[in-house]
Protein backbone atom coordinates (compact mmCIF):
# COMPACT_ATOMS: atom_id res chain seq x y z
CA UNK A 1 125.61 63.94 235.17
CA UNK A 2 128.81 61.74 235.39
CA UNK A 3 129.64 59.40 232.22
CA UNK A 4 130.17 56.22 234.03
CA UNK A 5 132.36 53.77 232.26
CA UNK A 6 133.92 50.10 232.94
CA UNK A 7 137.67 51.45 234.95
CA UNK A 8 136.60 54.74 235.67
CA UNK A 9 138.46 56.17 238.90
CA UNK A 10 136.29 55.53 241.77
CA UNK A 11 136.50 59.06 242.91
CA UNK A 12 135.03 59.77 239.67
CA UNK A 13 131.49 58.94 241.04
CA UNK A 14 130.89 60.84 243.69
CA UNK A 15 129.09 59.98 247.03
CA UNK A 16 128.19 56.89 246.97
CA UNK A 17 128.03 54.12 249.61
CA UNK A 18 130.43 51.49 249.61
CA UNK A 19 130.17 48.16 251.33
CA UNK A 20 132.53 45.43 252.05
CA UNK A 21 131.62 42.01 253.75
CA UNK A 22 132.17 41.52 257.17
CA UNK A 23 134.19 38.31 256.50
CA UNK A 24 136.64 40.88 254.60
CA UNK A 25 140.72 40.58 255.61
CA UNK A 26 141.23 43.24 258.25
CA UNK A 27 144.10 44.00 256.60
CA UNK A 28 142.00 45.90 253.78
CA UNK A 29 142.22 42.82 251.49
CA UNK A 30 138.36 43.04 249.85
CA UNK A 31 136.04 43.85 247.51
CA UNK A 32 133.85 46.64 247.95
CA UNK A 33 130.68 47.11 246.00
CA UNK A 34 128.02 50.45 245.97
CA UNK A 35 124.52 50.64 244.07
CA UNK A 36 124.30 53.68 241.92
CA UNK A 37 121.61 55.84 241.09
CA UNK A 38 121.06 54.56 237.45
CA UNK A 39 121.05 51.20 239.24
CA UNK A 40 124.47 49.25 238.39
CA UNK A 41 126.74 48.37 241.12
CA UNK A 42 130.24 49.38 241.02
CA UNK A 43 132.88 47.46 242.16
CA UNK A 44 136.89 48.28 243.30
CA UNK A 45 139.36 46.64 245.65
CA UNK A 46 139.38 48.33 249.01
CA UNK A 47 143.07 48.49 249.32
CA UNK A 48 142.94 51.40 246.04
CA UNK A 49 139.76 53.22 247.44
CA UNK A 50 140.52 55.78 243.81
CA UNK A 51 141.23 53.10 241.83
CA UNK A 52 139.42 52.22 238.28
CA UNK A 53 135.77 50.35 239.05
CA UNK A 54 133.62 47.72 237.06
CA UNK A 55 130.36 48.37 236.22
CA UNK A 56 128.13 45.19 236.58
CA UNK A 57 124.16 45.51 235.85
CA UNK A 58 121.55 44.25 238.82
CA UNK A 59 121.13 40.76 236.23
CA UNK A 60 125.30 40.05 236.42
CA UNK A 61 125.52 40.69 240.08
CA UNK A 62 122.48 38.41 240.98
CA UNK A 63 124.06 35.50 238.66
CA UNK A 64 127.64 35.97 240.22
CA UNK A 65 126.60 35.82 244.06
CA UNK A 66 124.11 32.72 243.24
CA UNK A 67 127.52 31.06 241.46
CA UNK A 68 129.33 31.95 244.24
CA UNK A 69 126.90 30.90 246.79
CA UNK A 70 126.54 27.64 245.02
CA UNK A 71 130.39 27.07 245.10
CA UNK A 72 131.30 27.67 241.33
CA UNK A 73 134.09 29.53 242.01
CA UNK A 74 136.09 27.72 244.59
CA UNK A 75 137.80 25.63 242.34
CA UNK A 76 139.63 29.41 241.09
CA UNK A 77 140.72 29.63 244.90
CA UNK A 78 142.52 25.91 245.05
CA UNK A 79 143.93 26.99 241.76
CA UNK A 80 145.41 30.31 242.60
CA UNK A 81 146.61 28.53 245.70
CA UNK A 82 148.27 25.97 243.90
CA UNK A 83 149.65 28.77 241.53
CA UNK A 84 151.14 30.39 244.10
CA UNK A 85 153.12 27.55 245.76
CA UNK A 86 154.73 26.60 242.94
């Protein structure tokens, strides 16, 4: 059995499924997330497929997609925008 930690290499789990929205950048630009057995979900960033993932439980994921769905992270978008203009 693997010793999953927060920034393990993705690799480092084995086969699991990854899944990335359709709405992603074609580019590669996204956010990929996979259930695993012990039921977290890892996430990494598509563009470094063996790059270090965060562990979330079932509880954070749930709160973060109802946030996001609610719009309680756009305001971090116009920022970084803004951040990156100046």
């Amino acid at each position: 059995m693997v010793m999953m930690y927060n920034g393990m290499p993705a690799g480092d789990l084995g086969d699991v499924r990854w899944q990335k929205s359709q709405h992603s950048n074609p580019n590669g630009a996204c956010v990929e997330l996979a259930a695993l057995p012990g039921g977290e979900i890892a996430m990494r960033n598509s563009r470094f497929p063996v790059g270090p993932v965060l562990l979330y439980t079932q509880a954070e994921i749930t709160a973060f997609l109802a946030g996001a769905k609610d719009g309680e992270f756009d305001q971090i978008l116009r920022e970084a925008e803004h951040l990156t203009r100046q």
